[in-house]
C-alpha atoms as a PDB file:
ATOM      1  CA  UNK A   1       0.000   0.000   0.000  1.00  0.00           C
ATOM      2  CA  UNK A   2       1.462   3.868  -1.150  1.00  0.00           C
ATOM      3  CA  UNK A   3       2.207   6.026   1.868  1.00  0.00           C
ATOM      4  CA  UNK A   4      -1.015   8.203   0.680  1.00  0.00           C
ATOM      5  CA  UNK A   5      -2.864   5.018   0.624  1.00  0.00           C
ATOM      6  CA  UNK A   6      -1.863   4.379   4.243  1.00  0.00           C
ATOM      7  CA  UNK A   7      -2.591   7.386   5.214  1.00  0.00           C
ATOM      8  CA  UNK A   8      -6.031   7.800   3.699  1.00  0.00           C
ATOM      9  CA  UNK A   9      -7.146   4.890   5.363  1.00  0.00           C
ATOM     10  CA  UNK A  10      -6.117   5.793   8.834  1.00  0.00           C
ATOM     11  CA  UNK A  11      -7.599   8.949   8.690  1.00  0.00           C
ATOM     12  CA  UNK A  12     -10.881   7.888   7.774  1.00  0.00           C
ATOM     13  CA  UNK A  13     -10.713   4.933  10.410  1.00  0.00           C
ATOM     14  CA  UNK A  14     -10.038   7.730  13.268  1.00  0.00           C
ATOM     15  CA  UNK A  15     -12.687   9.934  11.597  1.00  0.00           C
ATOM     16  CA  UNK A  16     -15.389   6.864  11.741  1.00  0.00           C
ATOM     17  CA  UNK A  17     -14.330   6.047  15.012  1.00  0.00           C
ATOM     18  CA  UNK A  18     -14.970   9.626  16.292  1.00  0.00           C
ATOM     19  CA  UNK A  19     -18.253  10.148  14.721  1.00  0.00           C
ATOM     20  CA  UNK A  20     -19.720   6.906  15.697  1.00  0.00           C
ATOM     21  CA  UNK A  21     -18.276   7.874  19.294  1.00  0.00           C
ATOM     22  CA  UNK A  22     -16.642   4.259  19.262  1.00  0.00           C
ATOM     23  CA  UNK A  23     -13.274   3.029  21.138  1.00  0.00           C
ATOM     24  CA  UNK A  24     -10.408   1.503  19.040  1.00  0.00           C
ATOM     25  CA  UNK A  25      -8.805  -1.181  20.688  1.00  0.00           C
ATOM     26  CA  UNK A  26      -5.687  -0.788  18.925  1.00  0.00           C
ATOM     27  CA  UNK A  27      -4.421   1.744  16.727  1.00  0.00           C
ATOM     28  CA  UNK A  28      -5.919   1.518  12.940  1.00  0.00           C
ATOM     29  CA  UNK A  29      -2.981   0.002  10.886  1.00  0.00           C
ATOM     30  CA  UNK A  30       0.862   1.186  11.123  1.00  0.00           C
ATOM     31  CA  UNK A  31       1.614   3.941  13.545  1.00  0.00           C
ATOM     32  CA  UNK A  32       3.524   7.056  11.658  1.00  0.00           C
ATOM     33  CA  UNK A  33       7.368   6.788  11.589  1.00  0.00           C
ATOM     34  CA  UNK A  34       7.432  10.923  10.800  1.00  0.00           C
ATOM     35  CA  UNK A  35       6.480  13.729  11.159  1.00  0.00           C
ATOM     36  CA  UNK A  36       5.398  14.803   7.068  1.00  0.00           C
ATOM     37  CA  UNK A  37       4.082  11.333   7.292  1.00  0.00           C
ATOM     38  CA  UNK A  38       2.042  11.873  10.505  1.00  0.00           C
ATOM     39  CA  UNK A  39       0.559  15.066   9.504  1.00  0.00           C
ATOM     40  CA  UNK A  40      -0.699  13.704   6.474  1.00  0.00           C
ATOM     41  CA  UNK A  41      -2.588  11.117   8.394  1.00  0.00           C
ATOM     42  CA  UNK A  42      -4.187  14.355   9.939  1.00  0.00           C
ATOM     43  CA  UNK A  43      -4.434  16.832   6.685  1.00  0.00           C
ATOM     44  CA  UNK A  44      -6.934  14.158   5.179  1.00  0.00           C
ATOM     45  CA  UNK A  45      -8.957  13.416   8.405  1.00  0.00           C
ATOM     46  CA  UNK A  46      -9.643  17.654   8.809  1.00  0.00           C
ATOM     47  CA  UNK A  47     -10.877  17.121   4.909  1.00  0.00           C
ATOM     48  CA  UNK A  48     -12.664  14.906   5.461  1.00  0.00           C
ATOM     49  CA  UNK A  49     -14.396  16.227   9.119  1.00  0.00           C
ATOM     50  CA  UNK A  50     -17.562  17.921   8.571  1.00  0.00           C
ATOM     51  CA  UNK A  51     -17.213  20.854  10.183  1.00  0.00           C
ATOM     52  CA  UNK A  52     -15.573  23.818   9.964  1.00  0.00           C
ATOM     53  CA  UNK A  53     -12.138  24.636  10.931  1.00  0.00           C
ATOM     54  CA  UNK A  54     -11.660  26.928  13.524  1.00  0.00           C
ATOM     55  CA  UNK A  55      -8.641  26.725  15.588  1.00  0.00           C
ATOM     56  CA  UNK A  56      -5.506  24.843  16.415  1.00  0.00           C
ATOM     57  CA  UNK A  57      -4.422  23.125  19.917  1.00  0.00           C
ATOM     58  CA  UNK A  58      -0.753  23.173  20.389  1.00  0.00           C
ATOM     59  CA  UNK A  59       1.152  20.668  22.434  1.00  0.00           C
ATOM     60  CA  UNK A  60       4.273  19.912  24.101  1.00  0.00           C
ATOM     61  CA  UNK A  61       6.662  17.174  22.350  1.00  0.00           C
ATOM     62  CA  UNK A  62       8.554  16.029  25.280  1.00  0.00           C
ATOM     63  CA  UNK A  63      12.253  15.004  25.364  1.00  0.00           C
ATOM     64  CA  UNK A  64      13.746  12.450  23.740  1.00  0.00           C
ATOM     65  CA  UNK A  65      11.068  12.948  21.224  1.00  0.00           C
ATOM     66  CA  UNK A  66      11.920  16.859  20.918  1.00  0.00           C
ATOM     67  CA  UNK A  67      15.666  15.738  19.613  1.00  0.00           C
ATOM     68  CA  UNK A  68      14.559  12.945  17.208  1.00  0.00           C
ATOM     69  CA  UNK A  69      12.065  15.496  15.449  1.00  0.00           C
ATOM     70  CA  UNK A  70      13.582  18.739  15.851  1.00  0.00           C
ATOM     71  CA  UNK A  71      10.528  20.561  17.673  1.00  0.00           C
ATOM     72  CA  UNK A  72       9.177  20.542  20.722  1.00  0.00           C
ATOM     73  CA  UNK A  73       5.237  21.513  19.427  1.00  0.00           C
ATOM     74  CA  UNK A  74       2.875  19.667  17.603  1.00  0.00           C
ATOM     75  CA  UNK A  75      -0.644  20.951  16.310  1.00  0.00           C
ATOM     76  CA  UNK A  76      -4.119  19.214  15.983  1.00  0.00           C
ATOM     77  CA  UNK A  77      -6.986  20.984  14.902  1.00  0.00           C
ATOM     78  CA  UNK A  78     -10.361  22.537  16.676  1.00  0.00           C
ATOM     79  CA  UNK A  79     -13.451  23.072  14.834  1.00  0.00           C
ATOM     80  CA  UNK A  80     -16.299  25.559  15.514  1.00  0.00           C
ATOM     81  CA  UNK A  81     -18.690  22.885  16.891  1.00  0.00           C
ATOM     82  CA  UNK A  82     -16.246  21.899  19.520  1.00  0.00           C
ATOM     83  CA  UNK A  83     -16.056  25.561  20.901  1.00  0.00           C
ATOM     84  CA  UNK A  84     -17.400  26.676  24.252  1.00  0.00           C
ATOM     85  CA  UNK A  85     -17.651  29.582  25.850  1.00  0.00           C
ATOM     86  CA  UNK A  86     -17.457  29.887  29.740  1.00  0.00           C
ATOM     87  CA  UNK A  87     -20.115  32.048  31.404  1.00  0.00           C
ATOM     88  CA  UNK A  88     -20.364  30.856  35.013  1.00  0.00           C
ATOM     89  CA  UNK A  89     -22.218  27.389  34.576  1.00  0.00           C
ATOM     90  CA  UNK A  90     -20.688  23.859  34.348  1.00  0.00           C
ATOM     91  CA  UNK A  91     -19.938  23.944  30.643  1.00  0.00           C
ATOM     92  CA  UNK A  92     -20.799  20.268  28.772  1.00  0.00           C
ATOM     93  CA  UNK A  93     -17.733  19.159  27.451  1.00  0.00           C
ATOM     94  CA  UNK A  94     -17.468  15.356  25.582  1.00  0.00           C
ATOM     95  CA  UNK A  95     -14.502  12.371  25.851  1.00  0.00           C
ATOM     96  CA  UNK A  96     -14.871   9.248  24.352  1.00  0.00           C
ATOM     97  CA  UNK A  97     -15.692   6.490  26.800  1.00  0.00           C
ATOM     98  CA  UNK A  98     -13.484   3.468  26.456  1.00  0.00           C
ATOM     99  CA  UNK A  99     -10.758   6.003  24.916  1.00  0.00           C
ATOM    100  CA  UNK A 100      -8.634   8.820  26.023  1.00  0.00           C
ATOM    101  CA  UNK A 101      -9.725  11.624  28.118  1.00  0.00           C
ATOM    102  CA  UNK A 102      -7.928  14.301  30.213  1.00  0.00           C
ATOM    103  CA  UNK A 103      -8.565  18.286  30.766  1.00  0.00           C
ATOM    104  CA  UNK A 104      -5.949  21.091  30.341  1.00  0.00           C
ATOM    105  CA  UNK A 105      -5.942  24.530  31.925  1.00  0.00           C
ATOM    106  CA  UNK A 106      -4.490  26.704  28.803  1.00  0.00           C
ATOM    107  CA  UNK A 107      -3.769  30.265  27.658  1.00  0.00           C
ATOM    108  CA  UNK A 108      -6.164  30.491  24.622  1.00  0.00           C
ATOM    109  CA  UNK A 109      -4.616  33.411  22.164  1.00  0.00           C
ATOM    110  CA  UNK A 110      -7.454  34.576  19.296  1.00  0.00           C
ATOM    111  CA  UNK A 111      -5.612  35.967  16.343  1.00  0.00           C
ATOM    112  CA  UNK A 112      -6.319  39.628  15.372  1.00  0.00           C
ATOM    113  CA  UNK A 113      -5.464  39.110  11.406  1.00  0.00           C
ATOM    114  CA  UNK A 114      -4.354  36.598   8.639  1.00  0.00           C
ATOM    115  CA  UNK A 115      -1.237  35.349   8.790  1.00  0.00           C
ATOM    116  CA  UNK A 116       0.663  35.798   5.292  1.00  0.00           C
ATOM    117  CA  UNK A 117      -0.124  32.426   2.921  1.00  0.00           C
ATOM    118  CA  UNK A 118       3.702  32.862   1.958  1.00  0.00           C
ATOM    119  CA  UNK A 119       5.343  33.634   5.030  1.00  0.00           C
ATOM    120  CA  UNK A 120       7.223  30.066   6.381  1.00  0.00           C
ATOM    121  CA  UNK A 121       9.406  31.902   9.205  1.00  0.00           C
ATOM    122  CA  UNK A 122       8.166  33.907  12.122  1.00  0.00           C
ATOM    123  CA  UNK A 123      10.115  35.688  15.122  1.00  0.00           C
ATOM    124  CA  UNK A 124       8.563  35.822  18.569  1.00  0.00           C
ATOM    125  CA  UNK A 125       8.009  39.694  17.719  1.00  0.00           C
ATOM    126  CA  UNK A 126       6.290  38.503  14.878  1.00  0.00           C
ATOM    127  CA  UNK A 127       3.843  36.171  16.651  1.00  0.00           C
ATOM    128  CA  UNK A 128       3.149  38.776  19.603  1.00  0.00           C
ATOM    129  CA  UNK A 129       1.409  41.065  16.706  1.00  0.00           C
ATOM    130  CA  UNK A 130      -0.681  37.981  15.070  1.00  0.00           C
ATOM    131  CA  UNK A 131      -2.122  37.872  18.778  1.00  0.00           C
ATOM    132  CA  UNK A 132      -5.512  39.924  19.271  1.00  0.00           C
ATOM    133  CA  UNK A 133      -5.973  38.899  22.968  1.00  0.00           C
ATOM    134  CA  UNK A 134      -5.578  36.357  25.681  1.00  0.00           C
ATOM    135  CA  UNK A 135      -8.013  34.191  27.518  1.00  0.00           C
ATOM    136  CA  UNK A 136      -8.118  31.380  30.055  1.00  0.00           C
ATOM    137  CA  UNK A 137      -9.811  27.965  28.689  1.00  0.00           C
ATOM    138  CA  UNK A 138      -9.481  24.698  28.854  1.00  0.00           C
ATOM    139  CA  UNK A 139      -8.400  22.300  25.867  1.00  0.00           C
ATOM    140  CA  UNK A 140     -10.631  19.039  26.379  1.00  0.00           C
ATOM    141  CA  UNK A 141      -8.083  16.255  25.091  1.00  0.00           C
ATOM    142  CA  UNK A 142      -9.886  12.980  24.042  1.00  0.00           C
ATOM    143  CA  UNK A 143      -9.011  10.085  21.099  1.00  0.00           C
ATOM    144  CA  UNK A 144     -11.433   7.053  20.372  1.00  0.00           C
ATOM    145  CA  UNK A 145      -7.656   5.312  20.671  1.00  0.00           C
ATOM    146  CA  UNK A 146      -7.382   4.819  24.495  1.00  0.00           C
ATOM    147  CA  UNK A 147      -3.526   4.284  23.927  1.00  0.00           C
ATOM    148  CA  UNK A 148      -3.067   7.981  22.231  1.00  0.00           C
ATOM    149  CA  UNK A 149      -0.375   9.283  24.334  1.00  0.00           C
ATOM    150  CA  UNK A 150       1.714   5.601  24.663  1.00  0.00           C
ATOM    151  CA  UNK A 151       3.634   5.866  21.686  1.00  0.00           C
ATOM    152  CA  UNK A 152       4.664   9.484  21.019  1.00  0.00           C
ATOM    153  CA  UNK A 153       3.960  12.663  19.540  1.00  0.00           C
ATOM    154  CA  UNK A 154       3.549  10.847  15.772  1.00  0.00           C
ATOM    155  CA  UNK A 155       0.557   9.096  16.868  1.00  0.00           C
ATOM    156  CA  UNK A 156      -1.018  11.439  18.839  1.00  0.00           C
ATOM    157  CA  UNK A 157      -0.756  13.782  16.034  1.00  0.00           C
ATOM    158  CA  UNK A 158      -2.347  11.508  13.756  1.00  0.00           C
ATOM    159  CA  UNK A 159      -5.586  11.377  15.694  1.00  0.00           C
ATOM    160  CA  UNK A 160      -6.524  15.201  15.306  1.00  0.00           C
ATOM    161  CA  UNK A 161      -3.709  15.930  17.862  1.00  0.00           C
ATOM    162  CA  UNK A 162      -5.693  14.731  20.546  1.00  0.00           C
ATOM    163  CA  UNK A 163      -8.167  17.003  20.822  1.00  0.00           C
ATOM    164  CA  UNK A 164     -12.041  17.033  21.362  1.00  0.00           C
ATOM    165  CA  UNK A 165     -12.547  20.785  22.166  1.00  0.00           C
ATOM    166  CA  UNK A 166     -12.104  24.430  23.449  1.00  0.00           C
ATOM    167  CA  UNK A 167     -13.529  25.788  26.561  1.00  0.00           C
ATOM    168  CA  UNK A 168     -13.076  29.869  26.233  1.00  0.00           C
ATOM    169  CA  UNK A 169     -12.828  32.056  29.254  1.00  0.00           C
ATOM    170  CA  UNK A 170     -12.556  35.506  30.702  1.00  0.00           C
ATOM    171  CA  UNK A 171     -10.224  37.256  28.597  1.00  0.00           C
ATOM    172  CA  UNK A 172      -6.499  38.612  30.402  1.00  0.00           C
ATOM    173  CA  UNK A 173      -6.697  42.150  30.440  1.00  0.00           C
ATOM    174  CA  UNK A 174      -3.383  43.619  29.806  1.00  0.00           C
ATOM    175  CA  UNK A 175      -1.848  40.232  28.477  1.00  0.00           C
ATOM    176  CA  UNK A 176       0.890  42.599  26.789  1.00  0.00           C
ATOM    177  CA  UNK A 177       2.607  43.944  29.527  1.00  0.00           C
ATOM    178  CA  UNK A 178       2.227  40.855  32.123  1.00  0.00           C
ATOM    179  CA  UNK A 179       4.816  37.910  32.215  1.00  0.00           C
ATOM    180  CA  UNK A 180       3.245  34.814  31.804  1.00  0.00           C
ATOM    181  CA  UNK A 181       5.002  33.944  35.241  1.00  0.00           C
ATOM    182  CA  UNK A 182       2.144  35.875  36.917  1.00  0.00           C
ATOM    183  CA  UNK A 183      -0.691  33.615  35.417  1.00  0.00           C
ATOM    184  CA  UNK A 184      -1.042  31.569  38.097  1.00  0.00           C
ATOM    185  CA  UNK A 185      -3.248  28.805  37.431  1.00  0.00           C
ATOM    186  CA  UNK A 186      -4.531  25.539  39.026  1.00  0.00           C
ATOM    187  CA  UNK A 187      -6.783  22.881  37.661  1.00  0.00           C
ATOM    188  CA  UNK A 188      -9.250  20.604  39.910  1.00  0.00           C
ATOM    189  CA  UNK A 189     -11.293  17.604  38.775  1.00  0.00           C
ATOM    190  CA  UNK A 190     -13.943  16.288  41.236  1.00  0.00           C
ATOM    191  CA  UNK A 191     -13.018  19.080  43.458  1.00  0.00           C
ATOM    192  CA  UNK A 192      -9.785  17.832  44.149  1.00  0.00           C
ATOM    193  CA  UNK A 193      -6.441  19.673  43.107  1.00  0.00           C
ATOM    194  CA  UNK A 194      -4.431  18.139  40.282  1.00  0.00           C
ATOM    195  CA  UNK A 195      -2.011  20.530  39.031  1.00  0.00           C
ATOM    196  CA  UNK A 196      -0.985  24.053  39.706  1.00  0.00           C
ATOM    197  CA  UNK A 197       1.493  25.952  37.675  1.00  0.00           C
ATOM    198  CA  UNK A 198       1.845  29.590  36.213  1.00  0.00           C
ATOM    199  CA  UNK A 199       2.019  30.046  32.639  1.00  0.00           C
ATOM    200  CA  UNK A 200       5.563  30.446  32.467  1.00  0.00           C
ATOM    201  CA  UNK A 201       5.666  26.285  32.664  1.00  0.00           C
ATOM    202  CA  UNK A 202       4.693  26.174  28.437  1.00  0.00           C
ATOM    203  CA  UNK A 203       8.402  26.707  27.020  1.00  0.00           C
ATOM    204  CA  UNK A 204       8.825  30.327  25.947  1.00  0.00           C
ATOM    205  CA  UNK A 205       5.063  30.701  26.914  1.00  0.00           C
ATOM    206  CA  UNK A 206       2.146  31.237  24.995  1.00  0.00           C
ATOM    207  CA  UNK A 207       3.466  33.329  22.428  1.00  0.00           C
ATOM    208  CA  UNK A 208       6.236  30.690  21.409  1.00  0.00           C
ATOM    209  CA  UNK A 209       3.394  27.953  21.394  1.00  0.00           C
ATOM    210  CA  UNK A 210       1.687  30.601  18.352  1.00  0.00           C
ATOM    211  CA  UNK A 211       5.253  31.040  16.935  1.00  0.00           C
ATOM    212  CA  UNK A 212       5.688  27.684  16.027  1.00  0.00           C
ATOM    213  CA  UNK A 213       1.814  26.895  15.413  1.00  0.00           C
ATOM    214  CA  UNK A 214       2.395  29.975  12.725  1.00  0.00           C
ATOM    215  CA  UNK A 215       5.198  28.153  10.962  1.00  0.00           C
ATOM    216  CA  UNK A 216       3.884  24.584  10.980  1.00  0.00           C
ATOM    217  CA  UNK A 217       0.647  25.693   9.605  1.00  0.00           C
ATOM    218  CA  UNK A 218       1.963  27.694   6.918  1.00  0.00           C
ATOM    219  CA  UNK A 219       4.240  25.013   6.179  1.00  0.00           C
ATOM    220  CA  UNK A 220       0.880  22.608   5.337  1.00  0.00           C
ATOM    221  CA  UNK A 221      -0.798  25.286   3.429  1.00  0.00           C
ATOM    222  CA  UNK A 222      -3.058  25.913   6.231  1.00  0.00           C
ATOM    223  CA  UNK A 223      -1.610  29.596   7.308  1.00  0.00           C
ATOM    224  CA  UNK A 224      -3.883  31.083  10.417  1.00  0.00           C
ATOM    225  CA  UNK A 225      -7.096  33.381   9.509  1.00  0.00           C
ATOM    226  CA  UNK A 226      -7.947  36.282  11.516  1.00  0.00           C
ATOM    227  CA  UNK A 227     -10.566  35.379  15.101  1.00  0.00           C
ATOM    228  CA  UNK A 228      -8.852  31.599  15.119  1.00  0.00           C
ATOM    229  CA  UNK A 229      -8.683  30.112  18.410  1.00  0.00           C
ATOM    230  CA  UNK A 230      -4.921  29.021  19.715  1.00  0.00           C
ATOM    231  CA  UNK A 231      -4.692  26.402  22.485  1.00  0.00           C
ATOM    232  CA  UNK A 232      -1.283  27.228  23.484  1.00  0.00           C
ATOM    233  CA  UNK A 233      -0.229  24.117  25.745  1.00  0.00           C
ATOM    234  CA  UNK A 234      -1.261  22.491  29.234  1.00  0.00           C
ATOM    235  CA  UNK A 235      -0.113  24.893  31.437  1.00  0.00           C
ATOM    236  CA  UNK A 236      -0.933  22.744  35.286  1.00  0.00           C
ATOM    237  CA  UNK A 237      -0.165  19.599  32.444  1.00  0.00           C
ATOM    238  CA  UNK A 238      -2.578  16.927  31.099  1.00  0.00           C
ATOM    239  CA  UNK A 239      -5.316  15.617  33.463  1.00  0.00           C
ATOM    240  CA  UNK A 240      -7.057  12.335  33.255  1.00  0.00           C
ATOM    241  CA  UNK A 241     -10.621  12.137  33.039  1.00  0.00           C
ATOM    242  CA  UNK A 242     -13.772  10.524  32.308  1.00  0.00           C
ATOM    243  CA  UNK A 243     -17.382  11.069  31.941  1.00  0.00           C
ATOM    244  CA  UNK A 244     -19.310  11.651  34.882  1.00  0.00           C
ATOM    245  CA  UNK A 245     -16.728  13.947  36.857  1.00  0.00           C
ATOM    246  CA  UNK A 246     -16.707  17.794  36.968  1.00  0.00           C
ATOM    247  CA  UNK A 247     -13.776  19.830  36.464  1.00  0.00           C
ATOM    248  CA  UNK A 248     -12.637  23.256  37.508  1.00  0.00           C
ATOM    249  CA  UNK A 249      -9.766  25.606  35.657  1.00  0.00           C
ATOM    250  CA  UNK A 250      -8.381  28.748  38.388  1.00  0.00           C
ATOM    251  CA  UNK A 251      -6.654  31.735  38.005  1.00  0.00           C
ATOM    252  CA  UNK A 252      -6.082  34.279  40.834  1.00  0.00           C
ATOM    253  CA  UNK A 253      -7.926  37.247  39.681  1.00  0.00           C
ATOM    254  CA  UNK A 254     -10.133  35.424  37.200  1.00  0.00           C
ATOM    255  CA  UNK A 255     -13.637  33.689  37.344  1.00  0.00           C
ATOM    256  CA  UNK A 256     -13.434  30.160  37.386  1.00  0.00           C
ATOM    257  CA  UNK A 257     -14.399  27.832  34.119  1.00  0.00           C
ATOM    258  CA  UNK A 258     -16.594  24.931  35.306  1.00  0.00           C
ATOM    259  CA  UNK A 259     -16.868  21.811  33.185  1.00  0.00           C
ATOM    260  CA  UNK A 260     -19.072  18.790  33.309  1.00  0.00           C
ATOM    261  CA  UNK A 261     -17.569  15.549  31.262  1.00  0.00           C
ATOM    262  CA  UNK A 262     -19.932  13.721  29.305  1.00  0.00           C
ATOM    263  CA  UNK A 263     -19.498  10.473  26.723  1.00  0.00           C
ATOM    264  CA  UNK A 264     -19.171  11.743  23.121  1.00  0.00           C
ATOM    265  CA  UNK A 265     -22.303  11.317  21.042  1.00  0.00           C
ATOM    266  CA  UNK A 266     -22.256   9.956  17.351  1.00  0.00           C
ATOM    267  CA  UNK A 267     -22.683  12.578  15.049  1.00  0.00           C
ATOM    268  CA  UNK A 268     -23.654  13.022  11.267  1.00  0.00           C
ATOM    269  CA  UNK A 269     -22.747   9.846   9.074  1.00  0.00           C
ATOM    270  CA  UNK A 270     -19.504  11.491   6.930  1.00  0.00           C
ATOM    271  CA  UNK A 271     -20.382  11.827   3.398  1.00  0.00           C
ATOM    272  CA  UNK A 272     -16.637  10.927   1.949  1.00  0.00           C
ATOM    273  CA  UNK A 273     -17.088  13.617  -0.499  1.00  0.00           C
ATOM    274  CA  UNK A 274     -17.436  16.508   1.196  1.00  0.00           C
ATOM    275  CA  UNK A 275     -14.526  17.430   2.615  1.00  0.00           C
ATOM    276  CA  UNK A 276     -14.478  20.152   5.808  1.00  0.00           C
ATOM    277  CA  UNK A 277     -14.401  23.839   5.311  1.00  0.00           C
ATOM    278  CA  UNK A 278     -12.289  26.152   6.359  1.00  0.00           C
END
């Protein structure tokens, strides 16, 4: 079978998977062996996802991974249906029961413009202008593939990064002239603590997670629009969780995002025609 071949036909098994809302056991043919090769896995599955594309979570590739592929972010993408907006109540968010599930506390950057189609290269300073303001949220991190995160970065990018959707906060006031040291944040689940960090624990903070999310998306031919949403990275790290318990993201100063886990729902049968807008 061609490497396109391949990849075709583990997209569309992760994309079946997720809109039927059922568990693979095992992951749906060979895993990815790089990164060009793992991203394509994921360019056809957001073609072939019928919604459309709003946003991109960025994640941490971890060391010895980092070294092997030369980065230490990958991307998965968010569509509109899958953002939320915090406004005091428990917001409904979905993970696949008998897959993966876990909840980040995140810096969520929307863009203020369009990135350049052309441009491949961006400096921090660079970035810090594509970014139109700052918000807490919450990245909800789910796969149908309960073994996502067991076999590095590759796979988990192959499955939509890992990512089931975008809980949007109260925006950070000020964001430009505040370290991201002073974002203190902490994350509960079930009421009980699981992580507290300040933003300053994402690598170069948020504004390095858009740097490189700016260059790997331009280098797909997928270059950020203007009001995109930017997961920047799990600040108080990745969470475990399942349906049926309640979560909580903190900041001091900030009001509180409330989240309710619930099993993912099947959704419209994919017509393997029409592929997603964006």
């Amino acid at each position: 079978m061609s490497s396109l071949a391949a990849a075709d036909a583990r997209a569309d098994a992760f994309v079946r998977a997720r809109l039927q809302a059922q568990p693979l056991t095992k992951y749906p043919g060979s895993m990815p062996e790089t990164l060009p090769e793992a991203y394509a896995i994921q360019n056809r599955a957001i073609r072939l996802w019928p919604d459309i594309l709003a946003g991109w979570k960025v994640g941490r590739i971890n060391p010895p991974w980092d070294d092997a592929y030369g980065t230490d972010r990958l991307a998965g993408p968010i569509f509109r249906s899958q953002i939320s907006h915090a406004k005091g109540a428990p917001v409904d968010c979905y993970v696949f029961d008998g897959g993966f599930g876990a909840v980040e506390s995140e810096i969520i950057i929307v863009t203020r413009c369009d990135a350049p189609a052309e441009k491949l290269r961006w400096t921090r300073e660079e970035a810090f202008e594509i970014a139109g303001s700052m918000h807490l949220g919450a990245e909800i991190a789910s796969s149908c593939f309960a073994g996502i995160n067991d076999h590095g970065p590759l796979v988990t990018i192959s499955d939509f990064g890992n990512n089931n959707g975008l809980v949007l906060g109260q925006e950070i006031v000020g964001w430009r002239d505040v370290p991201p040291a002073n974002w203190k944040m902490r994350t509960l689940i079930d009421g009980k603590e699981v992580g507290r960090a300040d933003a300053s624990a994402i690598p170069g903070g948020p504004i390095e997670s858009l740097r490189q999310l700016l260059e790997i998306s331009a280098a797909r031919g997928l270059p950020l629009r203007m009001g995109m949403y930017v997961s920047t990275g799990a600040v108080t790290g990745v969470h475990t969780a399942a349906p049926g318990q309640e979560a909580s993201i903190e900041a001091e100063g900030m009001e509180a995002i409330y989240l309710r886990l619930l099993p993912s729902r099947p959704v419209a049968t994919l017509a393997a025609s029409q592929p997603a807008k964006r």
